[in-house]
N, C-alpha and C. Protein backbone atom coordinates (compact mmCIF):
# COMPACT_ATOMS: atom_id res chain seq x y z
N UNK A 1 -5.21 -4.74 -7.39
CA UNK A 1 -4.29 -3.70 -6.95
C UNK A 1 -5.10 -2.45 -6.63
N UNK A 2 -4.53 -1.86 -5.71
CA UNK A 2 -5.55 -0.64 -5.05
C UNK A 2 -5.73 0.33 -6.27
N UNK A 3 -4.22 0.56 -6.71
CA UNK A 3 -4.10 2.08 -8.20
C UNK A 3 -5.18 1.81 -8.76
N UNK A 4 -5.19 0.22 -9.28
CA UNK A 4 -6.08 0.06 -10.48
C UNK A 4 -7.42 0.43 -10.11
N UNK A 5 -7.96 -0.16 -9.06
CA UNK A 5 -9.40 0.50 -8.34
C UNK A 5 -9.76 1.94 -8.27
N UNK A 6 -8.49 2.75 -7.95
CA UNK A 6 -8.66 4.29 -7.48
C UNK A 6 -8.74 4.70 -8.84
N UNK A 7 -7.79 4.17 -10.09
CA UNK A 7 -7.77 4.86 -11.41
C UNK A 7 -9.45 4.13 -11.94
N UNK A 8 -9.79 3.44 -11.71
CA UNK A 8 -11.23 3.03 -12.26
C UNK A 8 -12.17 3.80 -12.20
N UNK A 9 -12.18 4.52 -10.63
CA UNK A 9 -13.72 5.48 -9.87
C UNK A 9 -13.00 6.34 -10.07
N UNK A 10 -11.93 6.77 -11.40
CA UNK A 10 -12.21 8.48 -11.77
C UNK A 10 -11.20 9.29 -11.47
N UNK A 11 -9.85 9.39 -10.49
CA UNK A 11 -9.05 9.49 -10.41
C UNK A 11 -8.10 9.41 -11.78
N UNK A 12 -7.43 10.56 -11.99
CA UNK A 12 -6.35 10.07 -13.26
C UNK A 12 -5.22 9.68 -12.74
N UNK A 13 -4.33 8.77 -13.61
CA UNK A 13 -3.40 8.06 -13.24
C UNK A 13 -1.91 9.07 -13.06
N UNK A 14 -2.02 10.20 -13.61
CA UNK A 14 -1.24 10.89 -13.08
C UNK A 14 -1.28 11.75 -11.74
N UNK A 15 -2.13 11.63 -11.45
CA UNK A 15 -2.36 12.31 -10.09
C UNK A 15 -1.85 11.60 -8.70
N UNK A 16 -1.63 9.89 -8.79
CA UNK A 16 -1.24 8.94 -7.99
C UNK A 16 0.42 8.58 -8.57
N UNK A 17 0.51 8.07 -7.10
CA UNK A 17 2.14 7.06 -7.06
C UNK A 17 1.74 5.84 -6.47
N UNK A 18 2.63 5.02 -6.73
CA UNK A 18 2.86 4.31 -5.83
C UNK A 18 3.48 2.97 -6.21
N UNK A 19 3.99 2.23 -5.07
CA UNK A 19 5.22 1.28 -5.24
C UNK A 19 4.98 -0.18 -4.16
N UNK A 20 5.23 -1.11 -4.03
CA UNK A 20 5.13 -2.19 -3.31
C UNK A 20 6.40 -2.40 -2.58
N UNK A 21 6.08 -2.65 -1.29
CA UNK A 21 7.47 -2.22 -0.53
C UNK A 21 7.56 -4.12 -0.05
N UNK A 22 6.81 -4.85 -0.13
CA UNK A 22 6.98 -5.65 0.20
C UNK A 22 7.49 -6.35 1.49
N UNK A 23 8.07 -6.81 1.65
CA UNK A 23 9.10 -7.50 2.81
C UNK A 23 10.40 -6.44 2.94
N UNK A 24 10.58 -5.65 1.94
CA UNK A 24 11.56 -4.50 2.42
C UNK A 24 11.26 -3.68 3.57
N UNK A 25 10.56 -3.16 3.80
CA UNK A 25 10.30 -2.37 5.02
C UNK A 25 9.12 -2.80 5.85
N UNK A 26 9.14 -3.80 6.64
CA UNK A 26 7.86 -4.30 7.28
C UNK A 26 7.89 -3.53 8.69
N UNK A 27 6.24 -3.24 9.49
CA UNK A 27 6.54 -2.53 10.36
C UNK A 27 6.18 -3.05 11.86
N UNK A 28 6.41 -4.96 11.05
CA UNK A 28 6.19 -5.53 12.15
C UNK A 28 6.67 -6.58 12.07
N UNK A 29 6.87 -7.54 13.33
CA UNK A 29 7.75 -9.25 12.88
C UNK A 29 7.20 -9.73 12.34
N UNK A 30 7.96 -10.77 10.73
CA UNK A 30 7.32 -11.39 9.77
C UNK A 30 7.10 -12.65 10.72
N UNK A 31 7.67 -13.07 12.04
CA UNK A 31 7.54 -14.49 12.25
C UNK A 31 6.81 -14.71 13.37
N UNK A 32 5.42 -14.23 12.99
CA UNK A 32 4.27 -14.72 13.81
C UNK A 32 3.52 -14.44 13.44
N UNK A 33 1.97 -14.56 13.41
CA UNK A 33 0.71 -14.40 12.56
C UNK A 33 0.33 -12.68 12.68
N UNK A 34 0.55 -12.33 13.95
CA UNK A 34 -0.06 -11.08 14.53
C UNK A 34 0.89 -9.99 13.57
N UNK A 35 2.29 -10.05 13.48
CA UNK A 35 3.47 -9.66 12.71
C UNK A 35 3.22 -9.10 11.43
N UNK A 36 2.43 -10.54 10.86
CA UNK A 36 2.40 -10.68 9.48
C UNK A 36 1.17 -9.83 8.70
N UNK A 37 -0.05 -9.67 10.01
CA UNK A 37 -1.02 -9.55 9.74
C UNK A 37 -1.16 -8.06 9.94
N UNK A 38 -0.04 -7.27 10.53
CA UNK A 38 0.20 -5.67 10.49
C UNK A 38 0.96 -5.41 9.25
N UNK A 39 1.47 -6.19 8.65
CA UNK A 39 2.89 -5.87 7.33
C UNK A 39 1.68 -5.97 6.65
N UNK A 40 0.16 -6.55 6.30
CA UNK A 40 -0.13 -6.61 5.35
C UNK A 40 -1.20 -5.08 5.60
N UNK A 41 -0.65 -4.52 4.79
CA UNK A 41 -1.61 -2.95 4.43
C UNK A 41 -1.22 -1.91 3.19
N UNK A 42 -1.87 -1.14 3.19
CA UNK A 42 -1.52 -0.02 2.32
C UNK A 42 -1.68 1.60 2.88
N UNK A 43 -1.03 2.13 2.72
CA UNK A 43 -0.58 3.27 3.30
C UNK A 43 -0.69 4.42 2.06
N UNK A 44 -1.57 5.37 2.28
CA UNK A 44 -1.84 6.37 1.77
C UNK A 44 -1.06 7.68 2.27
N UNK A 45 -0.44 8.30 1.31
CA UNK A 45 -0.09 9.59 1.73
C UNK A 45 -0.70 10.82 0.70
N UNK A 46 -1.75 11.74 1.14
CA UNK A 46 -2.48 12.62 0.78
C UNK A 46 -1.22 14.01 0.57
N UNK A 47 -1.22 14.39 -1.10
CA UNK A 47 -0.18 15.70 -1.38
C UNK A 47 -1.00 16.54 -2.07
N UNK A 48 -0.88 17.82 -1.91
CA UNK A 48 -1.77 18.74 -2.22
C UNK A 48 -0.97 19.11 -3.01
């Protein structure tokens, strides 16, 4: 899991969020390889 990596190199765990959106909000068609292969990522949002 990415958290666990970012909380490893030093980051505290309160300083991060985050949630698995899964197949709930994909931002591409699940029914083809190309589809599937954009839904799979992680998305960072930087808050000051």
């Amino acid at each position: 899991m990415i958290a666990k990596n970012i909380i490893k190199n030093g980051i505290s765990k309160d300083r991060i969020e985050w949630k698995g959106l899964g197949e709930d909000q994909p931002i591409a068609n699940n029914g083809n390889e190309e589809g599937r292969s954009k839904n799979r990522r992680v998305e960072f949002e930087v808050i000051k």
